[in-house]
Structures are given as structure tokens and as C-alpha cells.
PDB file of N, CA and C in Angstrom:
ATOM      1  N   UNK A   1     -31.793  41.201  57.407  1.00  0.00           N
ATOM      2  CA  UNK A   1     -31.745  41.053  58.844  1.00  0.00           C
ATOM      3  C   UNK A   1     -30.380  40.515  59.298  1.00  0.00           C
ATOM      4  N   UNK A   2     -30.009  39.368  58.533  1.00  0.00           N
ATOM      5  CA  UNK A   2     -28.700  38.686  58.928  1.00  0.00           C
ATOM      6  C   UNK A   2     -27.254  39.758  58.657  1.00  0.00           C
ATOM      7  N   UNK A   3     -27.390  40.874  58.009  1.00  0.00           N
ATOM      8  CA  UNK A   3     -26.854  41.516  57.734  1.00  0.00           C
ATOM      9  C   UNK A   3     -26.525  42.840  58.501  1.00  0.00           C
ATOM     10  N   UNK A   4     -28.163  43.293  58.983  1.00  0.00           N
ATOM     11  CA  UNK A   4     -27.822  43.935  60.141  1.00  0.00           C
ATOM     12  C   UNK A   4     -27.142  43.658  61.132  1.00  0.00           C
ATOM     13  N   UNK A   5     -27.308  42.711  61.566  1.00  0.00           N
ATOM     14  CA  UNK A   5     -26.998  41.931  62.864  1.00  0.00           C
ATOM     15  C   UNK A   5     -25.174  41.837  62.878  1.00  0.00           C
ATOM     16  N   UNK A   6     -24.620  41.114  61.629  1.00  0.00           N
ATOM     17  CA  UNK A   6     -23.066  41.099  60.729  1.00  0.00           C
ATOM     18  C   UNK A   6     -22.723  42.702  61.609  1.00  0.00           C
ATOM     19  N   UNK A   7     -23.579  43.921  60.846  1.00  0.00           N
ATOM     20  CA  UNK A   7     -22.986  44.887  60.979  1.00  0.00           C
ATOM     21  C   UNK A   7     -23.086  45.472  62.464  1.00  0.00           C
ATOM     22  N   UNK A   8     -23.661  44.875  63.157  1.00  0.00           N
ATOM     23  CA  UNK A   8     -23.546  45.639  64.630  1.00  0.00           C
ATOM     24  C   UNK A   8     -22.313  45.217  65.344  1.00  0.00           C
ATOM     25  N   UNK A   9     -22.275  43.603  65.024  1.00  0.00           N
ATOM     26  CA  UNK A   9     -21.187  42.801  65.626  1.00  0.00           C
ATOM     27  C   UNK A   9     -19.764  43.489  65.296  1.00  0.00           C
ATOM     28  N   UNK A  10     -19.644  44.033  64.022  1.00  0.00           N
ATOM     29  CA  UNK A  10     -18.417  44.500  63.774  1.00  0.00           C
ATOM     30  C   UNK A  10     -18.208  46.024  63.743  1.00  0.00           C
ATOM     31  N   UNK A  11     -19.513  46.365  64.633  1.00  0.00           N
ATOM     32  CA  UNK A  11     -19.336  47.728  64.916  1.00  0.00           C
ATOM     33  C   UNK A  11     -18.581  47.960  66.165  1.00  0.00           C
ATOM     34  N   UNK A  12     -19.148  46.480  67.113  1.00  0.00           N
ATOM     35  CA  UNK A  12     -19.200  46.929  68.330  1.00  0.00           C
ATOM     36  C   UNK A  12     -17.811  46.102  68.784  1.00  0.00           C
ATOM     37  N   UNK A  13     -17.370  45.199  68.055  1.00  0.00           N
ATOM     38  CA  UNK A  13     -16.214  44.855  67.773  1.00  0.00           C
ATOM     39  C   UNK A  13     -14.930  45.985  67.754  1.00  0.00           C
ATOM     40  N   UNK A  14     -15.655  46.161  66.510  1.00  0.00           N
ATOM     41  CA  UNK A  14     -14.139  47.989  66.301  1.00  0.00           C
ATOM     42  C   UNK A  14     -14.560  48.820  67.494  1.00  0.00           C
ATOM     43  N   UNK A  15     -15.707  48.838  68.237  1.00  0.00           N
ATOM     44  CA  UNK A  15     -15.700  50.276  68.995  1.00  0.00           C
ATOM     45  C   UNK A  15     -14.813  49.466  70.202  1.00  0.00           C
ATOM     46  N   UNK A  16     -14.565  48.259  70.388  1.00  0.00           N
ATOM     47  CA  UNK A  16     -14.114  47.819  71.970  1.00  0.00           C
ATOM     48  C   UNK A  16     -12.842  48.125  71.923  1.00  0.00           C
ATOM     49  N   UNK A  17     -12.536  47.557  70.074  1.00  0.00           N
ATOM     50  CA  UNK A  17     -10.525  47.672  69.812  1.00  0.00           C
ATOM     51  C   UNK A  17     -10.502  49.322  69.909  1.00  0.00           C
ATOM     52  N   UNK A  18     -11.209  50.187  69.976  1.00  0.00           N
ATOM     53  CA  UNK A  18     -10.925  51.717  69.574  1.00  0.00           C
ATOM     54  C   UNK A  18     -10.936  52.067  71.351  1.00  0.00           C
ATOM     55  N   UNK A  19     -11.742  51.585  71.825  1.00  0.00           N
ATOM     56  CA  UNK A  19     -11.279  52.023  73.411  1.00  0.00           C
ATOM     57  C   UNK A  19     -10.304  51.401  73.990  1.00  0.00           C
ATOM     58  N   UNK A  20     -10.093  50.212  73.433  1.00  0.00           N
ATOM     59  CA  UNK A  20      -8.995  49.238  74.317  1.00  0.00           C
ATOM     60  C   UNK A  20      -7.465  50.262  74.018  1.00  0.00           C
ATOM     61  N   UNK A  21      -7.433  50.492  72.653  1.00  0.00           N
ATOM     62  CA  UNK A  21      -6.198  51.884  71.959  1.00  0.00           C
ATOM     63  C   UNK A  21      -6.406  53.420  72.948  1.00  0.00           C
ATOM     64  N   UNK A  22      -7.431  53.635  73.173  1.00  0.00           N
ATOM     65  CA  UNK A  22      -7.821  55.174  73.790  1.00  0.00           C
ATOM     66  C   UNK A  22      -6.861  55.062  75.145  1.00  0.00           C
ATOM     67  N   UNK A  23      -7.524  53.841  76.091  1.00  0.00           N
ATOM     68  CA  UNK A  23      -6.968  53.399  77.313  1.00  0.00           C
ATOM     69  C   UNK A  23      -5.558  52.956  77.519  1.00  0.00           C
ATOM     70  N   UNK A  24      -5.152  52.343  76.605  1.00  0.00           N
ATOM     71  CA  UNK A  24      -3.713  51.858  76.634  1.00  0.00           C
ATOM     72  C   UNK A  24      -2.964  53.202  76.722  1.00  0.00           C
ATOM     73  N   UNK A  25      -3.157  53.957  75.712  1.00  0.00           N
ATOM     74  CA  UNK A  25      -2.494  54.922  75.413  1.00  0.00           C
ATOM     75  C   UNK A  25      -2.333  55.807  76.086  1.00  0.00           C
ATOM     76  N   UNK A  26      -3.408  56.243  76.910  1.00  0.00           N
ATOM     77  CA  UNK A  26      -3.378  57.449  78.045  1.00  0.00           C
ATOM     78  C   UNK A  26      -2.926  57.007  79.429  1.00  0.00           C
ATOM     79  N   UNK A  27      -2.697  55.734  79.348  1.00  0.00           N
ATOM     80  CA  UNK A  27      -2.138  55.087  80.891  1.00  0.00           C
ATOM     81  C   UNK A  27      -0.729  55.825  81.356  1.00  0.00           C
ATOM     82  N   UNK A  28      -0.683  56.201  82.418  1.00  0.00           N
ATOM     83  CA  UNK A  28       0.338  56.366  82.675  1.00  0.00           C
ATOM     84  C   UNK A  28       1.737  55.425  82.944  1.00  0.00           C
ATOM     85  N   UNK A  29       3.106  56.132  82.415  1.00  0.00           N
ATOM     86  CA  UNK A  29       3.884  55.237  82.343  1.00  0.00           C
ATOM     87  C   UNK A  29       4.407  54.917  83.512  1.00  0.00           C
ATOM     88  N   UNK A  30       4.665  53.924  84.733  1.00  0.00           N
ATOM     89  CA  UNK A  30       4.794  53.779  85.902  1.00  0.00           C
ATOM     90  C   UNK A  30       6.614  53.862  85.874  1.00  0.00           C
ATOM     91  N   UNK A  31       7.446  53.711  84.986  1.00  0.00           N
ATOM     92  CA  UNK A  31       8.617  53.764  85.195  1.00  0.00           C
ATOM     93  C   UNK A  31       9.055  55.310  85.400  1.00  0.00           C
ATOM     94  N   UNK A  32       8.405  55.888  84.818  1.00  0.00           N
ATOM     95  CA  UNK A  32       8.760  57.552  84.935  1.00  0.00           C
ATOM     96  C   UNK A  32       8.681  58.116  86.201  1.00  0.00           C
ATOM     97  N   UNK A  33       9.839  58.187  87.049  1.00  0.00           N
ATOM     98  CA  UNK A  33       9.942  58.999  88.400  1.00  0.00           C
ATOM     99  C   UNK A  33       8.981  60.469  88.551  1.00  0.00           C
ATOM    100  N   UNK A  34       8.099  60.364  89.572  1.00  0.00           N
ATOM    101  CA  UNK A  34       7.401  61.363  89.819  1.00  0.00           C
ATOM    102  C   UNK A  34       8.500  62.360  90.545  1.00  0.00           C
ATOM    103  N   UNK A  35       8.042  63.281  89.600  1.00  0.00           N
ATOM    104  CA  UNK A  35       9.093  64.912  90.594  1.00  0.00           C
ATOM    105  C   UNK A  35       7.573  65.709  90.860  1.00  0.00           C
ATOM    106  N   UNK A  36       7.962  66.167  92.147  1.00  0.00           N
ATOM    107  CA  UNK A  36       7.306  67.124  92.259  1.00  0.00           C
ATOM    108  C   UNK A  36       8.514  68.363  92.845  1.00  0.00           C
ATOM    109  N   UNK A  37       7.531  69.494  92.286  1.00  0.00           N
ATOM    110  CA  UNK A  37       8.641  70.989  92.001  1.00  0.00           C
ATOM    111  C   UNK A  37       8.699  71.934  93.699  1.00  0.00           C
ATOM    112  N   UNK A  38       8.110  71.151  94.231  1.00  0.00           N
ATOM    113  CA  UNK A  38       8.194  71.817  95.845  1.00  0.00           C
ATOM    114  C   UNK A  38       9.626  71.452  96.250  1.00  0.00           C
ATOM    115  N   UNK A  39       9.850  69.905  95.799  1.00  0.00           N
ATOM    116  CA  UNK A  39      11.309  69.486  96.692  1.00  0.00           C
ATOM    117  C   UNK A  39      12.320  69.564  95.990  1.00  0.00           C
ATOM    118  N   UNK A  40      12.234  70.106  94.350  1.00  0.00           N
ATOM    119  CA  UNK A  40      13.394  70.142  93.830  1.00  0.00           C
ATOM    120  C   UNK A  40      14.187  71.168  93.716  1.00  0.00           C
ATOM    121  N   UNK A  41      15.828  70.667  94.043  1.00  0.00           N
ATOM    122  CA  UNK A  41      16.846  71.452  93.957  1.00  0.00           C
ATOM    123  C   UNK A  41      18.119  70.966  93.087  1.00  0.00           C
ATOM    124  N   UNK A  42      19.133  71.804  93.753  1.00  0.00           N
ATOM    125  CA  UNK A  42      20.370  71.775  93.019  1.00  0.00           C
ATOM    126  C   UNK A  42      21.150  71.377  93.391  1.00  0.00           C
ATOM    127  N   UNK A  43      21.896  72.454  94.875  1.00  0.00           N
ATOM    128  CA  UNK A  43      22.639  72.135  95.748  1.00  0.00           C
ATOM    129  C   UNK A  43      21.670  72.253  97.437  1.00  0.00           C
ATOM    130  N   UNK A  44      22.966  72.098  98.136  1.00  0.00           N
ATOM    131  CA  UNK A  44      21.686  72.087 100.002  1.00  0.00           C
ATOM    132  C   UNK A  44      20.761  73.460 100.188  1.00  0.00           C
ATOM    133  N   UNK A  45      21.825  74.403  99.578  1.00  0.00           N
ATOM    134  CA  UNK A  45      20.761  75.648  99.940  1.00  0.00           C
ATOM    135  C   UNK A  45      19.511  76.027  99.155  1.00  0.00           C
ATOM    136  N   UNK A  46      19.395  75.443  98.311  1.00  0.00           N
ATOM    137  CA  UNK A  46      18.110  75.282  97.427  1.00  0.00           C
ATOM    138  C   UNK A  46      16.753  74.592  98.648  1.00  0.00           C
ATOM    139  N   UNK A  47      17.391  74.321 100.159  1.00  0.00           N
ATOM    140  CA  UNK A  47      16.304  73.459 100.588  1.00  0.00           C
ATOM    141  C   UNK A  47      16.002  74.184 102.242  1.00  0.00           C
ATOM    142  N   UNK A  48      14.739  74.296 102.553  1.00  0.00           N
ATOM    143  CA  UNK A  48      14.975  74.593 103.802  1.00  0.00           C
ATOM    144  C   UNK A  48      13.756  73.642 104.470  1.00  0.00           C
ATOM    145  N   UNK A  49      13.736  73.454 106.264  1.00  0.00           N
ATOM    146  CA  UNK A  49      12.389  73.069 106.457  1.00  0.00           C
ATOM    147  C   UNK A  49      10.591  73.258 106.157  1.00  0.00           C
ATOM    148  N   UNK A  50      10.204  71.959 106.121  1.00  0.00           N
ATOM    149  CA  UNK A  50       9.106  72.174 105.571  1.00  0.00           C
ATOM    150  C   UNK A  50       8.078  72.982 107.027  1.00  0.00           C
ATOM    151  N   UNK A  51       8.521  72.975 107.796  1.00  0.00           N
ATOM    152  CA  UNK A  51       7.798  73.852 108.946  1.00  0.00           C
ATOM    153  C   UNK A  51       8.237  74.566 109.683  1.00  0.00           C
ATOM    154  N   UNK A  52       7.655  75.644 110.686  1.00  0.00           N
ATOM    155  CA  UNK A  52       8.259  76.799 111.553  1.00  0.00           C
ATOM    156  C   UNK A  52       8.772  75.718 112.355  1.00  0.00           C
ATOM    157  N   UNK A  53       7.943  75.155 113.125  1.00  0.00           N
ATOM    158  CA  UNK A  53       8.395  74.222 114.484  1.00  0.00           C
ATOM    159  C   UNK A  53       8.605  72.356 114.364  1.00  0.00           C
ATOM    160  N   UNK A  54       9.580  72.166 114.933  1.00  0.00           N
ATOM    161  CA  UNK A  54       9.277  70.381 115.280  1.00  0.00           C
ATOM    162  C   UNK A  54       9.127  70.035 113.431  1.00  0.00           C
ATOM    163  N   UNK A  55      10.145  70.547 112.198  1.00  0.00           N
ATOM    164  CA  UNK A  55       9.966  70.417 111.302  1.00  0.00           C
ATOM    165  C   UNK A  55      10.505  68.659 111.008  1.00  0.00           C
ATOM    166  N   UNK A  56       9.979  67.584 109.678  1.00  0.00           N
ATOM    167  CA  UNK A  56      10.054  66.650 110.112  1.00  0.00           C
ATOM    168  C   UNK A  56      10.197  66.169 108.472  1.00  0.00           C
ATOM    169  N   UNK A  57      10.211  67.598 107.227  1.00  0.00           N
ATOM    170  CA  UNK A  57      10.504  67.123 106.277  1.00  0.00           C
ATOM    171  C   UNK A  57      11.282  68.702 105.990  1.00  0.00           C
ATOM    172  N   UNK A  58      11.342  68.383 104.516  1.00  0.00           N
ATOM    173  CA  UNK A  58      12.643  69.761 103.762  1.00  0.00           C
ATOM    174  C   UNK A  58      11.675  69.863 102.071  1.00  0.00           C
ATOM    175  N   UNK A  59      11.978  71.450 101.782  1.00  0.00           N
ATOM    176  CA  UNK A  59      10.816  71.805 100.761  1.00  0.00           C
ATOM    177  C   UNK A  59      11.713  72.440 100.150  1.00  0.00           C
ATOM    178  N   UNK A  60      11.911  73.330  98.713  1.00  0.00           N
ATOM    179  CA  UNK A  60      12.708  74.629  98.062  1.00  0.00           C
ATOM    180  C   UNK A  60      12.361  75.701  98.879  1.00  0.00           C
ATOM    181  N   UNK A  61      13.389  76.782  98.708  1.00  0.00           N
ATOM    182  CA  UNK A  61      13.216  77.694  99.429  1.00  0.00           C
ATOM    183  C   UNK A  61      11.543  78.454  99.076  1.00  0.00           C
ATOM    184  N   UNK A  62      11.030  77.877  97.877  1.00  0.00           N
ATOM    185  CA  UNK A  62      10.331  79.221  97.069  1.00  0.00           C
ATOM    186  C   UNK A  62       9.080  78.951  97.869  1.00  0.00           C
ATOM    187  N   UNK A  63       8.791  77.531  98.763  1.00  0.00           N
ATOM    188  CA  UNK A  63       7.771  76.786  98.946  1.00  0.00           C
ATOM    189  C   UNK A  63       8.191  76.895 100.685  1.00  0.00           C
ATOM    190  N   UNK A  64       9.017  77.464 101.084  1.00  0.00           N
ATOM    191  CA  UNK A  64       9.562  77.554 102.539  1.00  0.00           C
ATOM    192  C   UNK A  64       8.242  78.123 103.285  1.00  0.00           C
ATOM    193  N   UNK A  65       7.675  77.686 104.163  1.00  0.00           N
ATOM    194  CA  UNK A  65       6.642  77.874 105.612  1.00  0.00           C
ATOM    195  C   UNK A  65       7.112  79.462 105.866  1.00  0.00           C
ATOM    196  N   UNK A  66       5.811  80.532 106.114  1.00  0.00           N
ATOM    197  CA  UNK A  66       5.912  82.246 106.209  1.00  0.00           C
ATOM    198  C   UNK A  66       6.300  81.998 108.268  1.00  0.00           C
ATOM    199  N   UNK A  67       7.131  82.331 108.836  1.00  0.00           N
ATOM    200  CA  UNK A  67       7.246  81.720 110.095  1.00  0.00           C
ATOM    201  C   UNK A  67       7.613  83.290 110.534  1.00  0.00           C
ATOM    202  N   UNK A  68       6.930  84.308 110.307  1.00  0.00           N
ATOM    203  CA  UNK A  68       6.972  85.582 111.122  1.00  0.00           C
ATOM    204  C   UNK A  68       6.243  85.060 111.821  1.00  0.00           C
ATOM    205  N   UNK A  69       6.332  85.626 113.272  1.00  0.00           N
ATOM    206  CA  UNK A  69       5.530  86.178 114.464  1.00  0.00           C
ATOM    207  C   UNK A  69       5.064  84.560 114.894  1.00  0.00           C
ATOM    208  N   UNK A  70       6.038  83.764 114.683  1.00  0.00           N
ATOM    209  CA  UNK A  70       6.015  82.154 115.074  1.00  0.00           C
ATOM    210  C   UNK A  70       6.860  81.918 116.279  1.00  0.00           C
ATOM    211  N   UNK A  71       5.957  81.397 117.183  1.00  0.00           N
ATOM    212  CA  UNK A  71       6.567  80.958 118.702  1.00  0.00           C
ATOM    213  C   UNK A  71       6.819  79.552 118.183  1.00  0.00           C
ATOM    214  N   UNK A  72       7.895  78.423 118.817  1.00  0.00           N
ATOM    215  CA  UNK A  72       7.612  77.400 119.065  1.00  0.00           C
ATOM    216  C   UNK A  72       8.158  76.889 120.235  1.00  0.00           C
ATOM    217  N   UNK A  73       8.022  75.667 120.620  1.00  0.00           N
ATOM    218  CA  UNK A  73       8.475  75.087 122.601  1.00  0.00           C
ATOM    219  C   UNK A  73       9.545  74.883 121.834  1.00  0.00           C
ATOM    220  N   UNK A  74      10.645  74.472 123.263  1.00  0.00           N
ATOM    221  CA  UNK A  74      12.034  74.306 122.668  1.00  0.00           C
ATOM    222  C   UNK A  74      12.225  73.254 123.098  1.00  0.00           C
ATOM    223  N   UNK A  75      10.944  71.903 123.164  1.00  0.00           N
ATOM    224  CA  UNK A  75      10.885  70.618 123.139  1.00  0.00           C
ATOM    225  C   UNK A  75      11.886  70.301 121.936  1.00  0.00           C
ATOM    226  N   UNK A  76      12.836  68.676 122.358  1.00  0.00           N
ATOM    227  CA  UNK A  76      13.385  68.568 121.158  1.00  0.00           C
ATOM    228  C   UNK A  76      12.311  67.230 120.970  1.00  0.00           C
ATOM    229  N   UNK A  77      11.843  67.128 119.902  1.00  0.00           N
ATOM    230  CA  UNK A  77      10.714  66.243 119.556  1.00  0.00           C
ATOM    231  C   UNK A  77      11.614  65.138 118.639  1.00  0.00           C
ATOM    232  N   UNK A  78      10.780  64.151 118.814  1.00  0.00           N
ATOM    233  CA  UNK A  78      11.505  62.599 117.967  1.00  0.00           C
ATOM    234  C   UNK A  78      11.185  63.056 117.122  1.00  0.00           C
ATOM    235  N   UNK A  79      11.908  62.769 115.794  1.00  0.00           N
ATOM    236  CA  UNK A  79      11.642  62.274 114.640  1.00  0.00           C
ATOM    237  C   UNK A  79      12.084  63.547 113.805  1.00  0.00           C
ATOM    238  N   UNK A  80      12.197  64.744 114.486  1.00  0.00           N
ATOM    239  CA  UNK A  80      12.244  65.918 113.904  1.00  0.00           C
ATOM    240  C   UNK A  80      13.576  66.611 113.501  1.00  0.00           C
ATOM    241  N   UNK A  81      14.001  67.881 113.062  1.00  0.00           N
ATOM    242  CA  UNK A  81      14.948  68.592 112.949  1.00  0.00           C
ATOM    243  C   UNK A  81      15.597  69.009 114.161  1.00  0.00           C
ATOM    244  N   UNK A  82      14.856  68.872 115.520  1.00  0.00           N
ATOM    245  CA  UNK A  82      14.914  69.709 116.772  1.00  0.00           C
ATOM    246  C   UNK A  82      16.405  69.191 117.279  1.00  0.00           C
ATOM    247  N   UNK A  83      17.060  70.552 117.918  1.00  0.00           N
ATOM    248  CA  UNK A  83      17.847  69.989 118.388  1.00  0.00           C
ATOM    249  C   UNK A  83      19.384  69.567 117.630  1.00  0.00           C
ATOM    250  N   UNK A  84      19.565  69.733 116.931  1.00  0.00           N
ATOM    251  CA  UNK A  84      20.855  69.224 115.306  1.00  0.00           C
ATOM    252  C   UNK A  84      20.280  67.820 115.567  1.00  0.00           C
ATOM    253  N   UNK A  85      19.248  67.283 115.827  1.00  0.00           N
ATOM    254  CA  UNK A  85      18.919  66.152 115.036  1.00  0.00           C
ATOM    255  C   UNK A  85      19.268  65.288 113.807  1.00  0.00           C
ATOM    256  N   UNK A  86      19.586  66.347 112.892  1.00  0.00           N
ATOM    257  CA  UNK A  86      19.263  66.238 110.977  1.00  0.00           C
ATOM    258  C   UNK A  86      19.260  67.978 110.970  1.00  0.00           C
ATOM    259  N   UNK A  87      19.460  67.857 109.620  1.00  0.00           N
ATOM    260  CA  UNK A  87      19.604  68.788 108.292  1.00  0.00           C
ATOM    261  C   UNK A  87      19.047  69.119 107.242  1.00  0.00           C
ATOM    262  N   UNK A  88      18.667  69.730 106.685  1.00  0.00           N
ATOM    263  CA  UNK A  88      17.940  69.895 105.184  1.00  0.00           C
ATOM    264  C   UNK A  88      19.116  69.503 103.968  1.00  0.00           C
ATOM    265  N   UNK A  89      18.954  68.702 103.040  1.00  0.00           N
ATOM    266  CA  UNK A  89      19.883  68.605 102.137  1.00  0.00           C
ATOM    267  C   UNK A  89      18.890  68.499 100.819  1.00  0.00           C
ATOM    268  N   UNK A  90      19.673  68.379  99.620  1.00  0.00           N
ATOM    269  CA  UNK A  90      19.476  68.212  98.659  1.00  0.00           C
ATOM    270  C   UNK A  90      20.276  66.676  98.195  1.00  0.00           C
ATOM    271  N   UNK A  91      18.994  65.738  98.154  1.00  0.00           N
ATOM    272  CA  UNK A  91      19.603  64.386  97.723  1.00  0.00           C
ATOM    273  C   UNK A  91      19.021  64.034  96.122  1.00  0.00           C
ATOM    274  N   UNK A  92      19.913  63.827  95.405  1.00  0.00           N
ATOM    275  CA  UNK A  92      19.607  63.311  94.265  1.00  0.00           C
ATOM    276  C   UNK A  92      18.765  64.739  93.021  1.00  0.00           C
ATOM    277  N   UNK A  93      18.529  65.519  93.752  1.00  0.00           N
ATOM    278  CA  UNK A  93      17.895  66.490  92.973  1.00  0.00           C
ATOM    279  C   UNK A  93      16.243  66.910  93.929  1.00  0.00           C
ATOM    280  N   UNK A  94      16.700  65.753  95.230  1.00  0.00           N
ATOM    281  CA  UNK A  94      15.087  66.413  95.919  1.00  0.00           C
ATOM    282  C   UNK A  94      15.517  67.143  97.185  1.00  0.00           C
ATOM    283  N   UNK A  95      14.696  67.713  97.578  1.00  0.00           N
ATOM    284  CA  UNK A  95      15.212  68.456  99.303  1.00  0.00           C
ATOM    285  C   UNK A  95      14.568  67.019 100.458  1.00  0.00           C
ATOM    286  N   UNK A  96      15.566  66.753 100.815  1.00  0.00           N
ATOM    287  CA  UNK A  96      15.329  65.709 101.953  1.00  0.00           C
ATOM    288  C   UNK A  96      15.757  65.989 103.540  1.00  0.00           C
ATOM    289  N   UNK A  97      15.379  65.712 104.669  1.00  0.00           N
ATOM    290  CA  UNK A  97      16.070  65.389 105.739  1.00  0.00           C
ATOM    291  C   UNK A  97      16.995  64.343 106.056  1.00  0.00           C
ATOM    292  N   UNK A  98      18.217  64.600 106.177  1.00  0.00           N
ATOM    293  CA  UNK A  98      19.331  64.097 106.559  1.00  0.00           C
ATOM    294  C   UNK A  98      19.547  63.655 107.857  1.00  0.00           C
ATOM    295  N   UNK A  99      18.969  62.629 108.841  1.00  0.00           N
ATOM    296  CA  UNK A  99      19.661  62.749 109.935  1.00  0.00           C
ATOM    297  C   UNK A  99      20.729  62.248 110.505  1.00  0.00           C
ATOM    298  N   UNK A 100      21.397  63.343 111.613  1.00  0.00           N
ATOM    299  CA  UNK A 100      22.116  62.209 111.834  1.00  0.00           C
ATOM    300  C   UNK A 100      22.787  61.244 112.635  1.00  0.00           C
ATOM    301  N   UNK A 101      23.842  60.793 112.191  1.00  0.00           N
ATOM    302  CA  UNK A 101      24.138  58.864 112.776  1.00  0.00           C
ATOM    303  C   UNK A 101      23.710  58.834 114.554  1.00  0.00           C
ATOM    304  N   UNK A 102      24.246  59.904 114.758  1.00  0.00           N
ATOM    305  CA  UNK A 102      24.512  60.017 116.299  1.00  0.00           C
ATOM    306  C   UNK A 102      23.077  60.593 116.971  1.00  0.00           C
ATOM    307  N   UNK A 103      22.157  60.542 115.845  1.00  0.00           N
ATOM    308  CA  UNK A 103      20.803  61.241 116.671  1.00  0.00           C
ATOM    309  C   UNK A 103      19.862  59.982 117.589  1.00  0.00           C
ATOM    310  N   UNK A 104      19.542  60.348 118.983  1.00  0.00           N
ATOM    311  CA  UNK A 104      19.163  59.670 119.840  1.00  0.00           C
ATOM    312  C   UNK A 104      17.396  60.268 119.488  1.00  0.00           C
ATOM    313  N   UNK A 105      16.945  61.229 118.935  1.00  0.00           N
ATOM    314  CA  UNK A 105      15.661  61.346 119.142  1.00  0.00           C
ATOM    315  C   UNK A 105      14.752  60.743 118.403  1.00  0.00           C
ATOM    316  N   UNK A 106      15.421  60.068 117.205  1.00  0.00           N
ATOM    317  CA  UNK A 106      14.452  59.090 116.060  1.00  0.00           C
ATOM    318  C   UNK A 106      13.499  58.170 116.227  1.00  0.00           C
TER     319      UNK A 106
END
């Protein structure tokens, strides 16, 4: 009996160290910069807006918004591309909006 008991303890012992190893291991590493492949480029033309109208981010061309037979107002909207507001660029290897210094609509 005392023996059974020995052997459960050090069953259930090894099974906690065998998950505590499973979990460690599959954690993700938080220092590793997330890329995602929508915004990555090279140079600026690798990037265009992420929308037909009032666009307010920048994507690769391959991931570019289908903007046939697209009306939009010729509101210049805060925050947006409208207007030379900002630019599509390629910063660091991602497609970003650039705006700029002199933009009053932010």
C-alpha cells in the first residue's frame, strides 16, 4: 500500500515537471518583432493606401484595396491621407503613413 501511494506521488510529480517543460517551451518568445506580410516592403513604392477613401493607414501593393467603380467626398478628413496630408512610405521594412510637419488636419 505504502508503495503504491510512493508511486503515484512520483508519478504525478514527473507528470507536473513534464508539463511545466511542454509549456515553457511552446511559449512564445516576446522579444521577437512581430512582422506581418501585408505591410512589408523594401523601398516607398512597395506601399500604397490601405483604403479607396479618407485612407488612414499604408499596406504592400499585393494587399492594396480593389477601388474600381469607387466614388469618394472630397472632404479632407482629420487624421487621414486627404488632401497631401501624409504619404505612404516604407519605414524600417513596414509600409507606414508619413505625415506631414505642416499638416493642420491631424
Amino acid at each position: 500500500m505504502m508503495q503504491n501511494m510512493f508511486r503515484s506521488r512520483i508519478l504525478a510529480f514527473v507528470s507536473v515537471l513534464v508539463l511545466l517543460l511542454i509549456v515553457s517551451c511552446s511559449s512564445p518568445v516576446i522579444d521577437e518583432p512581430v512582422v506581418n506580410e501585408s505591410l512589408s516592403c523594401v523601398v516607398d513604392k512597395d506601399c500604397v493606401a490601405d483604403s479607396c477613401c479618407h485612407a488612414k493607414g499604408a499596406v504592400g501593393k499585393a494587399y492594396a484595396p480593389d477601388c474600381s467603380g469607387m466614388m469618394c467626398t472630397m472632404n479632407c478628413e482629420p487624421g487621414t491621407l486627404d488632401c497631401g496630408a501624409g504619404r505612404v512610405a516604407c519605414v524600417e521594412g513596414s509600409c507606414k503613413v508619413v505625415f506631414s510637419e505642416s499638416n493642420t488636419l491631424q
